[in-house]
Protein backbone atom coordinates (compact mmCIF):
# COMPACT_ATOMS: atom_id res chain seq x y z
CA UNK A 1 53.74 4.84 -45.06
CA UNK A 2 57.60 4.62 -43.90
CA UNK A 3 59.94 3.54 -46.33
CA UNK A 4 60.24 -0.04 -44.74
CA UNK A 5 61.49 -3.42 -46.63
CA UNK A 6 58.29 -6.22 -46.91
CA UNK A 7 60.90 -9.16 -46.66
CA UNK A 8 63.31 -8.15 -44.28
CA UNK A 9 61.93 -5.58 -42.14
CA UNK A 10 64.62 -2.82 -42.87
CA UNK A 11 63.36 0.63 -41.80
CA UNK A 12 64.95 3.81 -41.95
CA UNK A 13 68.06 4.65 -39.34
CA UNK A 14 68.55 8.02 -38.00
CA UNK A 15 71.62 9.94 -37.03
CA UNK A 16 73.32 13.35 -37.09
CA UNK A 17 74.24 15.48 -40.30
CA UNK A 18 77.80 16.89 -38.91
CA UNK A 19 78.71 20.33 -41.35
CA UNK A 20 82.41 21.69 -41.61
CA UNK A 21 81.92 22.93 -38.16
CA UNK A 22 81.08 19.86 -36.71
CA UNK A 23 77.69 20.89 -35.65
CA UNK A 24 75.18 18.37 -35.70
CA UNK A 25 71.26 18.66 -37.21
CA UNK A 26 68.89 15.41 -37.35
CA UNK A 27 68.69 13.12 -40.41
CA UNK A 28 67.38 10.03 -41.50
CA UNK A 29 69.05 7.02 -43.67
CA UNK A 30 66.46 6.11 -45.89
CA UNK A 31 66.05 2.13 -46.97
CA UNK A 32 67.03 1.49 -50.37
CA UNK A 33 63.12 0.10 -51.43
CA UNK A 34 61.88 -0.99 -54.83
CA UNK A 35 58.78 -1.67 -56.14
CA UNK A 36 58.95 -5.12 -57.65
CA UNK A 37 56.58 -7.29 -59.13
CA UNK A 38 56.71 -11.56 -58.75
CA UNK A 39 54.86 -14.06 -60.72
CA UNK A 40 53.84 -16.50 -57.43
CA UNK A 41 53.11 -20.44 -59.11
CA UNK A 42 51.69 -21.13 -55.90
CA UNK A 43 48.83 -17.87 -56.11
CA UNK A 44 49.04 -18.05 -59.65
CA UNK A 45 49.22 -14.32 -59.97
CA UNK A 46 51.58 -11.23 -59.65
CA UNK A 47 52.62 -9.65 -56.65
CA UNK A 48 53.62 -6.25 -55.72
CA UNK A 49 56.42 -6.18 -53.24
CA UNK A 50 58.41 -3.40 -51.47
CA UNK A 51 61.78 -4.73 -51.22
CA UNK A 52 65.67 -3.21 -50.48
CA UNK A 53 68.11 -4.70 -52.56
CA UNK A 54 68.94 -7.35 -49.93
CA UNK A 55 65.20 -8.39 -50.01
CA UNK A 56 65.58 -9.14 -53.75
CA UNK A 57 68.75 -11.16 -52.77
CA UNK A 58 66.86 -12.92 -50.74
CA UNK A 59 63.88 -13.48 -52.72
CA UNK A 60 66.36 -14.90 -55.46
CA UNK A 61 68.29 -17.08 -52.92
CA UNK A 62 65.13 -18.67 -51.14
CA UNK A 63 62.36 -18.45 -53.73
CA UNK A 64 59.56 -16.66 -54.31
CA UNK A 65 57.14 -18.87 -53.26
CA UNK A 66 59.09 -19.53 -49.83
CA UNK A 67 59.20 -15.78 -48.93
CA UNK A 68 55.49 -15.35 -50.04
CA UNK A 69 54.70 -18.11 -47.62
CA UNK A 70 56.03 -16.38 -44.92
CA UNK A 71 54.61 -13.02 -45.53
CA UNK A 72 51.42 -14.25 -45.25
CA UNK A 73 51.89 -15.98 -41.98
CA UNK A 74 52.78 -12.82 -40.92
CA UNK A 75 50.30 -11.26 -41.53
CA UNK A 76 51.65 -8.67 -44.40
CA UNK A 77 48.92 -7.58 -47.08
CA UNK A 78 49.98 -9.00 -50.02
């Protein structure tokens, strides 16, 4: 599986690696993902989330219940 953020939907960006002689070769920009886990009132039990660092801002800013909510109207496997 990609490295891809559960809350926001960051996936990796790709560019060129440019060496002292300006030639370029493929690379990718990886997303920043941790594996977090959230105690969920609402489910009343832990989740396992995949999240960047601006996912866990957002979890923090929102709520974890709020974000959950939305996941699963998405459709993500929780």
């Amino acid at each position: 599986m990609s490295r891809h953020c559960q809350v926001t939907g960051a996936v990796p960006g790709f560019g060129h690696r440019i060496s002292h002689s300006h030639r370029r070769t493929k690379r990718r920009f990886d997303v920043n993902v941790q594996r977090k886990r959230y105690w969920v009132p609402s489910l009343g039990r832990l989740v396992t989330l995949r999240v960047s660092p601006r996912g866990i801002r957002t979890i923090d800013r929102r709520g974890i219940d709020v974000v959950v909510a939305e996941l699963v109207a998405r459709g993500e496997r929780i």
